[in-house]
Protein backbone atom coordinates (compact mmCIF):
# COMPACT_ATOMS: atom_id res chain seq x y z
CA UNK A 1 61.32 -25.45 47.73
CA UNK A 2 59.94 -28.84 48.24
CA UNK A 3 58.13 -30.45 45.38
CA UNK A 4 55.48 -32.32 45.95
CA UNK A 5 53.51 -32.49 42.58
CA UNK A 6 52.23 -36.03 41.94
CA UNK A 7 49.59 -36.66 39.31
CA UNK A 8 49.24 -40.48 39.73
CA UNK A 9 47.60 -39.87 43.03
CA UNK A 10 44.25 -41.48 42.63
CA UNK A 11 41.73 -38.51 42.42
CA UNK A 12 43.95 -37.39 39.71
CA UNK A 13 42.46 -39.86 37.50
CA UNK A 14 39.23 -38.53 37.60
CA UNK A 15 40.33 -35.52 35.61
CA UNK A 16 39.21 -36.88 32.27
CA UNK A 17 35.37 -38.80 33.83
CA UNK A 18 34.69 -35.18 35.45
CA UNK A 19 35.33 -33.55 32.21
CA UNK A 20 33.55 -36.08 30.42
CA UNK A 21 30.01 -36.07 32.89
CA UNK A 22 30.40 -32.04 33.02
CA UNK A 23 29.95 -31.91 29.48
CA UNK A 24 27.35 -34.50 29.09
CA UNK A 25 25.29 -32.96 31.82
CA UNK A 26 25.60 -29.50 30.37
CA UNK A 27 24.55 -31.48 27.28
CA UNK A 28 21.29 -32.63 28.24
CA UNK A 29 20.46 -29.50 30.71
CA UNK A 30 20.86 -27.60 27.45
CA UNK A 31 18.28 -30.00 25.59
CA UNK A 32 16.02 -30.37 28.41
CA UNK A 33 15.99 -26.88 29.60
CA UNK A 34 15.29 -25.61 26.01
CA UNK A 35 11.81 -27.69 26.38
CA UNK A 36 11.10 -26.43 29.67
CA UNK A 37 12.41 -23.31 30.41
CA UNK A 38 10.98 -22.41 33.42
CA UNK A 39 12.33 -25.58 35.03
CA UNK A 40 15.63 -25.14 34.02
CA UNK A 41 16.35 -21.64 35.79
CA UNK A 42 14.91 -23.89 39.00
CA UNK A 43 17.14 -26.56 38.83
CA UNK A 44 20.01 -24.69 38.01
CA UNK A 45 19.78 -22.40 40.89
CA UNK A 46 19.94 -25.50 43.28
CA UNK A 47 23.18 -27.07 41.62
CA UNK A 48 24.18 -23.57 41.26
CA UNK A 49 24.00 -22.55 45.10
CA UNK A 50 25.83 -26.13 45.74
CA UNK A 51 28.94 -25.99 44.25
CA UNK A 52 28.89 -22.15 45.30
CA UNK A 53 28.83 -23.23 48.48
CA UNK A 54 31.57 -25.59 48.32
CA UNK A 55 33.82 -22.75 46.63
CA UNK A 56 33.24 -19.80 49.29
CA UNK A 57 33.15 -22.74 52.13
CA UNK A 58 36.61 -23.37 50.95
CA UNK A 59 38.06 -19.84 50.90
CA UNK A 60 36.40 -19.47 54.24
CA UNK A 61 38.30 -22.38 55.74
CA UNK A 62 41.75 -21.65 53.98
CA UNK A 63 41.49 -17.88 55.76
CA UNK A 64 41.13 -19.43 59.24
CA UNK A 65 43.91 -22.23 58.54
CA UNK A 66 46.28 -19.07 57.67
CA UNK A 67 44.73 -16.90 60.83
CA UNK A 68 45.32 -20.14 62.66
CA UNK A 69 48.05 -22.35 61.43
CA UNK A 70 47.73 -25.89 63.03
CA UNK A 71 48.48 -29.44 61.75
CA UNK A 72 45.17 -29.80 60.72
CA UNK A 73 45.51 -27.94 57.59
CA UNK A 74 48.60 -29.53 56.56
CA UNK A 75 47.20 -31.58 53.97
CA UNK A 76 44.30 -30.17 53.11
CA UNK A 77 46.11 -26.04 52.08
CA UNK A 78 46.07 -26.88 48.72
CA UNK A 79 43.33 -28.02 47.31
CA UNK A 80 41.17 -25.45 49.34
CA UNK A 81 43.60 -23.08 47.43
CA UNK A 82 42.53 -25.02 44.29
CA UNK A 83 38.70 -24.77 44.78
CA UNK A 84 38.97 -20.95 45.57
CA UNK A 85 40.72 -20.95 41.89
CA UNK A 86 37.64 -21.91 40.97
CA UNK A 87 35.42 -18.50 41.74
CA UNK A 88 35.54 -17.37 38.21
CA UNK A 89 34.14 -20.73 37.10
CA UNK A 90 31.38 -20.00 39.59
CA UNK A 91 30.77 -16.82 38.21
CA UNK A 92 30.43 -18.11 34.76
CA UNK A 93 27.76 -20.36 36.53
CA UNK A 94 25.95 -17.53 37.94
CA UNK A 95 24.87 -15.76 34.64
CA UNK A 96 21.42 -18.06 33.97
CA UNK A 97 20.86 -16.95 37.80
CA UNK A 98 20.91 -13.36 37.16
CA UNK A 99 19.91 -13.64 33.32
CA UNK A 100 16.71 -15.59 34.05
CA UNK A 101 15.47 -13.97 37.43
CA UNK A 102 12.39 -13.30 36.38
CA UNK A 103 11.76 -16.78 35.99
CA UNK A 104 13.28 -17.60 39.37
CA UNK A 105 12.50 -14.48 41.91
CA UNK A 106 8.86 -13.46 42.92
CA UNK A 107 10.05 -9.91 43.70
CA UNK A 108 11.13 -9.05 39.50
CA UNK A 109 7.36 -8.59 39.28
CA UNK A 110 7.56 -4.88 39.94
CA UNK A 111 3.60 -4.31 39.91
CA UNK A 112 2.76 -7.13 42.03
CA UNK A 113 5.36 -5.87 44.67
CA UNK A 114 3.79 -2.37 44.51
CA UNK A 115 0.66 -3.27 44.81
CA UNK A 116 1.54 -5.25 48.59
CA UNK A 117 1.78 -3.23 50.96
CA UNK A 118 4.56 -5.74 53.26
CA UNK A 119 6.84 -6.29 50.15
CA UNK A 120 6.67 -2.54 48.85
CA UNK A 121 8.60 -1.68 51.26
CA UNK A 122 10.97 -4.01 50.75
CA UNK A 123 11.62 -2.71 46.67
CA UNK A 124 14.47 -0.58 47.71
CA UNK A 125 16.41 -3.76 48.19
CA UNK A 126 14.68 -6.39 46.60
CA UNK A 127 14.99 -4.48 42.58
CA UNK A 128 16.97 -6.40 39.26
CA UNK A 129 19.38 -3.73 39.17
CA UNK A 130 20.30 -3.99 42.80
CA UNK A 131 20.45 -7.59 42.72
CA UNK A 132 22.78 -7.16 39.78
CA UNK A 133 25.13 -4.75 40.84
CA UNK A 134 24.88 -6.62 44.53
CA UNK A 135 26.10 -9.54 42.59
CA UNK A 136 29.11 -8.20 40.65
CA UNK A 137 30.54 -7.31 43.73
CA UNK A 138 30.33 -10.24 45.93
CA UNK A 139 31.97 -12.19 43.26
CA UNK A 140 34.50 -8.75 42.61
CA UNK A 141 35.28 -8.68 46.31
CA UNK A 142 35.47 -12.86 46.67
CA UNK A 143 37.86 -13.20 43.68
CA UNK A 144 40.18 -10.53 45.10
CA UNK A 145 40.24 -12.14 48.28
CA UNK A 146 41.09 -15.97 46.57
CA UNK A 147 43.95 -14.39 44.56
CA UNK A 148 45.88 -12.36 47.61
CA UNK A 149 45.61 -15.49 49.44
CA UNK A 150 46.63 -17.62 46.65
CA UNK A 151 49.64 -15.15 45.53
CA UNK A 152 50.69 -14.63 49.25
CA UNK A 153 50.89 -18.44 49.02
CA UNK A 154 53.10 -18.98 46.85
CA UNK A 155 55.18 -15.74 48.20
CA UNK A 156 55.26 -17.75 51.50
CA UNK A 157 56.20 -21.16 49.78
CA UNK A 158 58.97 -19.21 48.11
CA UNK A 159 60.34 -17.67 51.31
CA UNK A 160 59.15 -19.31 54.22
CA UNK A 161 59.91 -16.00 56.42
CA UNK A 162 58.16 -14.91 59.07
CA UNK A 163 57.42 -11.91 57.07
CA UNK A 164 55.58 -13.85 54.04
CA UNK A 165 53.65 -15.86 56.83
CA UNK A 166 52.21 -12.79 58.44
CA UNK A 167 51.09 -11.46 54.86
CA UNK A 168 48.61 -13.91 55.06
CA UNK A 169 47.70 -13.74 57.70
CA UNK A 170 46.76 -10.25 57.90
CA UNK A 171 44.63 -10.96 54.09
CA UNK A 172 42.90 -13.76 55.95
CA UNK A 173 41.70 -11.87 59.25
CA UNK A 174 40.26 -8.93 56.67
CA UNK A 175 39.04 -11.70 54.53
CA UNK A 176 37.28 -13.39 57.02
CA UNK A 177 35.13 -10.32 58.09
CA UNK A 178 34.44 -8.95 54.44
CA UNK A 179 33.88 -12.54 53.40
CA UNK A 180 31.26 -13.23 56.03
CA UNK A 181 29.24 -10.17 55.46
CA UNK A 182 29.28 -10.83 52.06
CA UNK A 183 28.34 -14.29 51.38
CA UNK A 184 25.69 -13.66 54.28
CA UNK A 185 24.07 -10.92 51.54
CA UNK A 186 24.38 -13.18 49.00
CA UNK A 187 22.23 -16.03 50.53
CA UNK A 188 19.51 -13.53 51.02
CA UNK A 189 19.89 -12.34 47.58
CA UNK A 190 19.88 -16.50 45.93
CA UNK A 191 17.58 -18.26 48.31
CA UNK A 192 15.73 -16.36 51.30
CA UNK A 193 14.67 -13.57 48.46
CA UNK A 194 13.16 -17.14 46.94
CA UNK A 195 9.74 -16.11 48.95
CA UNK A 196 10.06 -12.31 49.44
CA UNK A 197 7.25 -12.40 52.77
CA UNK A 198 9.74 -14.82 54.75
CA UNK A 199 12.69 -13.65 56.81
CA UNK A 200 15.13 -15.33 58.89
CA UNK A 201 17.78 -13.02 61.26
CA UNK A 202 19.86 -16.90 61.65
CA UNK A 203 19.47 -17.61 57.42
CA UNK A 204 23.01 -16.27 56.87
CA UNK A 205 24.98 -17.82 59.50
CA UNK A 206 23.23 -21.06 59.06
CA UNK A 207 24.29 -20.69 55.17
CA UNK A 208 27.96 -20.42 56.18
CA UNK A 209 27.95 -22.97 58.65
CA UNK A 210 26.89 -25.19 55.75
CA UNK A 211 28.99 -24.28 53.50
CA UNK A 212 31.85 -24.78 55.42
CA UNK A 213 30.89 -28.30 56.48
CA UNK A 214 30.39 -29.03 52.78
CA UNK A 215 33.84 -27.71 51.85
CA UNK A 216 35.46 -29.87 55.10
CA UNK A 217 33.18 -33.11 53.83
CA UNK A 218 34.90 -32.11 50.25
CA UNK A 219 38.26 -31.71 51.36
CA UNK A 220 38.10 -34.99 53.75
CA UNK A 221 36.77 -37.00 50.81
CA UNK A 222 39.68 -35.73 48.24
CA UNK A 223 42.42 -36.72 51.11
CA UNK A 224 41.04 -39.65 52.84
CA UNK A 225 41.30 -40.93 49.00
CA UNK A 226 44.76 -41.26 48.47
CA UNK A 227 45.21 -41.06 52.24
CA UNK A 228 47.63 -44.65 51.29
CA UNK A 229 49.67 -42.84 48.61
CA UNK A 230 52.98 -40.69 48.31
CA UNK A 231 53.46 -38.19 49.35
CA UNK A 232 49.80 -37.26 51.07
CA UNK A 233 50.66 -41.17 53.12
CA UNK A 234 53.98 -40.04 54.24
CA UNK A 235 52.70 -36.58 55.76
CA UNK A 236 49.20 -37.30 57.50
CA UNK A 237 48.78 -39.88 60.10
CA UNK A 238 45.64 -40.99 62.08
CA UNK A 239 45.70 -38.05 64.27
CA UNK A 240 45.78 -35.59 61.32
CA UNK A 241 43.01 -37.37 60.02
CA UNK A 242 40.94 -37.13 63.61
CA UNK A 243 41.68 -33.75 63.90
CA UNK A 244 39.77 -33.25 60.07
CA UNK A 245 37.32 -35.70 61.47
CA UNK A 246 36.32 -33.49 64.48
CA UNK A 247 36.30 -30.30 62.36
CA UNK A 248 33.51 -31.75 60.63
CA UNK A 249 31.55 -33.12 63.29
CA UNK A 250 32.01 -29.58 65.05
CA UNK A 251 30.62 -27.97 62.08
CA UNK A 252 27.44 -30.43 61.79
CA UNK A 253 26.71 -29.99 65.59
CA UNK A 254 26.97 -26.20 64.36
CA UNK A 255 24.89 -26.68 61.40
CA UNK A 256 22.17 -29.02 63.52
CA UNK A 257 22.25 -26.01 66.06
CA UNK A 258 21.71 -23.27 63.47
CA UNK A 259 19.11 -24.82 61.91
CA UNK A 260 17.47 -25.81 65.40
CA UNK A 261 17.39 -22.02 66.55
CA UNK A 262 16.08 -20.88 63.27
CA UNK A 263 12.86 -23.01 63.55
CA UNK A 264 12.64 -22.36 67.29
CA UNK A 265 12.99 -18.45 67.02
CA UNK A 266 10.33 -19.08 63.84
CA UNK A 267 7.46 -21.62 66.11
CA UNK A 268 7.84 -18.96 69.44
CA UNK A 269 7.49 -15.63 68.03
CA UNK A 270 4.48 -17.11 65.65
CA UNK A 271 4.52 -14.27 62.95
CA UNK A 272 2.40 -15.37 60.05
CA UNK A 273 5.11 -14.08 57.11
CA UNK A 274 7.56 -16.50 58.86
CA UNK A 275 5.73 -19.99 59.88
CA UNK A 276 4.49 -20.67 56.08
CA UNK A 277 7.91 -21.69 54.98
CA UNK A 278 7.90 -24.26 57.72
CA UNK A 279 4.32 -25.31 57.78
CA UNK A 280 4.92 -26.13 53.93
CA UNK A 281 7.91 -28.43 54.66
CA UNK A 282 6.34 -30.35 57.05
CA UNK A 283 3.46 -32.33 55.06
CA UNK A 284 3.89 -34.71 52.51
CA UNK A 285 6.86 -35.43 50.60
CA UNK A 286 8.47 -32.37 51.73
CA UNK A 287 8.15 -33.66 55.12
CA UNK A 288 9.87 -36.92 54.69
CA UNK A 289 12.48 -34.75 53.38
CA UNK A 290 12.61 -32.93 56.66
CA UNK A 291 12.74 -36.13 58.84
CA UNK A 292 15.83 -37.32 56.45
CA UNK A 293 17.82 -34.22 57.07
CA UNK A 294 17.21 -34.83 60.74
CA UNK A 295 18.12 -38.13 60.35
CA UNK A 296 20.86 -38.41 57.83
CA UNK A 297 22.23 -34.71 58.25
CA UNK A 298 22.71 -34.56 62.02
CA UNK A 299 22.33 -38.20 63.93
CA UNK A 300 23.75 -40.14 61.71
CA UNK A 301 27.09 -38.56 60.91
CA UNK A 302 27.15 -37.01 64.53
CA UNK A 303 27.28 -40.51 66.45
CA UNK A 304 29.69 -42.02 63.67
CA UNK A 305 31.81 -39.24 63.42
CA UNK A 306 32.04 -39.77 67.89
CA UNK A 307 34.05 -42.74 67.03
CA UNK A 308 37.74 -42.41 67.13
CA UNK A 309 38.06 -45.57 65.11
CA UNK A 310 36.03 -43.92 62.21
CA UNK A 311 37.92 -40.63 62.29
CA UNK A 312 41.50 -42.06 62.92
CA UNK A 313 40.52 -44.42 59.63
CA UNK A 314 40.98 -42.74 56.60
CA UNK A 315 38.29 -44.85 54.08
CA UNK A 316 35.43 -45.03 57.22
CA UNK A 317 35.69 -40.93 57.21
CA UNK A 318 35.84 -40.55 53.83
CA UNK A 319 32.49 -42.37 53.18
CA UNK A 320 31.35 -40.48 56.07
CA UNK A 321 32.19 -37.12 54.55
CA UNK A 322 30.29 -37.94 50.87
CA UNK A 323 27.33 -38.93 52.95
CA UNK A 324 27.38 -35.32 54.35
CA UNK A 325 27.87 -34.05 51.20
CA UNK A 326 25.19 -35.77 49.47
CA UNK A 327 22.57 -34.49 52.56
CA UNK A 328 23.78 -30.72 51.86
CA UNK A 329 22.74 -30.99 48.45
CA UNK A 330 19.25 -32.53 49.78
CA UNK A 331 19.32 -29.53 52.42
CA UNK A 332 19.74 -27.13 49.73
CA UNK A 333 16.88 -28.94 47.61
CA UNK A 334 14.54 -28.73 50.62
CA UNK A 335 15.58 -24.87 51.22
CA UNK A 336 15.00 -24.04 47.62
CA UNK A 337 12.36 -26.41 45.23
CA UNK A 338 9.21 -25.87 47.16
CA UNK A 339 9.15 -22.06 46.84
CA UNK A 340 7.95 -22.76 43.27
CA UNK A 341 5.19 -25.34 43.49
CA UNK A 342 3.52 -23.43 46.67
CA UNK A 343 -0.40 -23.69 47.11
CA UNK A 344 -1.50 -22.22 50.50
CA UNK A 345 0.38 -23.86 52.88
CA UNK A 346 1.01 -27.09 50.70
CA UNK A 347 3.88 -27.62 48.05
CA UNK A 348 4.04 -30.38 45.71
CA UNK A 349 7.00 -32.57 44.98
CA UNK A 350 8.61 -33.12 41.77
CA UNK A 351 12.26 -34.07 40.96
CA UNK A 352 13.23 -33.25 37.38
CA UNK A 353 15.56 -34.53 35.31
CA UNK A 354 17.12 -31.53 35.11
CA UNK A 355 17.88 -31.02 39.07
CA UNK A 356 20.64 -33.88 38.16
CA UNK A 357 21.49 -33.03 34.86
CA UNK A 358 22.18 -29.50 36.03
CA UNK A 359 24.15 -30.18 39.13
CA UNK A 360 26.09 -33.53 37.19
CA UNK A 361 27.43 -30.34 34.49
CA UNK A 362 28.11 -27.61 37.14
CA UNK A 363 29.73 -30.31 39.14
CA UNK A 364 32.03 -32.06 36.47
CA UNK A 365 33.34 -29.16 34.76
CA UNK A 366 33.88 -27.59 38.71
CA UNK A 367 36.17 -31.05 39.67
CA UNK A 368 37.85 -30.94 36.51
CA UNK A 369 38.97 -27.26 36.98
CA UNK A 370 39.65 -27.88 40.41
CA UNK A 371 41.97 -31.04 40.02
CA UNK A 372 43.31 -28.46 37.25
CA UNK A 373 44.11 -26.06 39.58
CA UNK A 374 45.62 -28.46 42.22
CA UNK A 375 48.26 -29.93 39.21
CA UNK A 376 49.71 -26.37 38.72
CA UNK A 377 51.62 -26.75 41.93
CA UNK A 378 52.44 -29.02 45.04
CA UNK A 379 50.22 -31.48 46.66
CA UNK A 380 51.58 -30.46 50.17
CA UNK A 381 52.83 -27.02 51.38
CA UNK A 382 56.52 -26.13 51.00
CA UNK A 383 56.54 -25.25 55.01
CA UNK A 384 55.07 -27.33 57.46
CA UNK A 385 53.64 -24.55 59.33
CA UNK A 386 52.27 -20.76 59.57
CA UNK A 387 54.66 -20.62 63.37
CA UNK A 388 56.55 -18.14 61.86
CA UNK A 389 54.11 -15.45 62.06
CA UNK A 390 54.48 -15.46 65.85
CA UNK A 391 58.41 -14.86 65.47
CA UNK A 392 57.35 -11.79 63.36
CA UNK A 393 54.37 -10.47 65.15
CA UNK A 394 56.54 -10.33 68.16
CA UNK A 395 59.52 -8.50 65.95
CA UNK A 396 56.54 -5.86 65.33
């Protein structure tokens, strides 16, 4: 097997400053939340749903490079194996989301949903202990998935048989299914249940599409970093890095595209549960928020990323990939915050300290696990390629 472990690489070194910021953010979310209680569940749901996102985008994306193969996940194998690692972390994360619900979710208030007659019907799925037991099994069914993959991994790395590679592959095609349906619930469940009268049939793919663009901008911005050093330097070469480049600026054409149909489907059919959510983030603050997304989410990365000289330039896409990621975490923001500071059809705007201290701890304690995770074994994959799988699909 062919080491490739090599912890002077230069993202390596920010082991100890992601450590460092986790804890100081968890630090001062723990001292500001205690004076304002209410706030903290809100801003911790928004840092929480982002580096959730980034975790299950990741899984998604290693279960399609293994149903796949290609060049273009060469480099990048690992450390989405390392961020999926990082699911029980996330789960740790999610117990001030399902601890403090009733400071979060509408729909806890039992009486007030009985006494509607719209969002009565709506109890048998939107009840605590259904959201609860929902929960434990998303994350159940989402860990088991990360581990098979991870363990055939290393099987595969071992070997390198046809036999190991279609092991994989056969956990990643039931993955990606179970996956999908799952994650879809659980956006419902953590945002769209945010205002229980609005609903959205193009909410869950539009969450997925997301957060697989976030995990590619991730991915591109940990590789594109030490894109000049052994041994990531010796086994990517412009074209590797184009092909990562297009992946993402498929994936924001999908995103723009998703989130396009869902406010077209919303403005035609005119139902007056559904055009609220919009009609709030359209005024004020709220709706400078919505031009920026436009702006900074779609046209600006889509005609950069149309450049060959960007993508075939490892610094030019890695800037290009933390400016996607820092308008995700603005889309999420825009998605989630106003659904607590609603009056009428107007929302005020108000960015707490806490919606940065939250997501600065979540986030530092998730890159210092992950660059954990990615030390335990190599950098690169011990086989260039899943082409073995054909050999033993066609063996039977």
């Amino acid at each position: 097997m062919n080491e490739m472990t090599n912890e002077s690489l230069r993202f390596f070194r920010l082991e100890k400053p992601a450590l460092l910021v986790g804890l100081a953010g968890l630090a001062a979310t723990a001292v500001l939340g205690f004076r304002a209680q209410e706030q903290f569940f809100h801003s911790w749901l928004v840092a929480f749903i982002f580096w959730m996102s980034l975790t299950v985008g990741a899984l998604f994306i290693a279960m399609l490079q293994y149903m796949t193969g290609g060049w273009w996940g060469y480099i990048i194998r690992k450390p989405l194996l390392a961020a999926t690692a990082n699911l029980p972390l996330m789960l740790l994360a999610a117990l001030p989301v399902y601890l403090g619900a009733d400071r979060i979710y509408k729909w806890t208030n039992h009486a007030w949903m009985e006494a509607d007659h719209i969002l009565h019907q709506k109890l048998a799925y939107l009840n605590y202990e259904a959201f609860c037991v929902r929960g434990l099994v998303f994350f159940a069914i989402w860990n088991f998935w990360a581990f098979m993959l991870r363990r055939s991994d290393r099987a595969y790395d071992a070997t390198g048989t046809p036999e190991a590679a279609l092991t994989l592959r056969k956990w990643s095609a039931s993955g990606l299914l179970i996956t999908g349906i799952t994650v879809t619930f659980a956006s419902v469940d953590w945002m769209m249940s945010l205002d229980p009268y609005w609903f959205s049939t193009m909410f869950g793919i539009s969450y997925v599409v997301g957060a697989v663009l976030l995990a590619y901008s991730f991915m591109n911005a940990i590789v594109t970093s030490a894109a000049d050093e052994s041994p990531i330097a010796e086994a990517a070469d412009p074209v590797h890095f184009r092909d990562l480049g297009n992946l993402m600026f498929a994936f924001t054409m999908l995103w723009a595209y998703t989130a396009f149909a869902q406010y077209l489907l919303i403005w035609y059919a005119n139902i007056k549960e559904e055009i609220p959510w919009y009609l709030i983030r359209s005024h004020g603050a709220w709706g400078a928020i919505s031009v920026l997304l436009i702006v900074g989410h779609f046209f600006l990365p889509f005609l950069l990323l149309l450049m060959r000289g960007i993508k075939d330039r490892a610094k030019f896409l890695g800037k290009v990939a933390i400016l996607i990621m820092i308008m995700r975490a603005v889309d999420y923001y825009w998605i989630i915050a106003p659904n607590w500071t609603t009056e009428g059809h107007h929302a005020s705007f108000r960015f707490d300290p806490l919606d940065l201290t939250s997501i600065l701890g979540i986030g530092g304690i998730w890159l210092f696990a992950f660059l954990r995770n990615l030390k335990k074994g190599s950098i690169l994959p011990a086989h260039a390629s899943l082409e073995g799988v054909k050999e033993a699909v066609s063996h039977g």
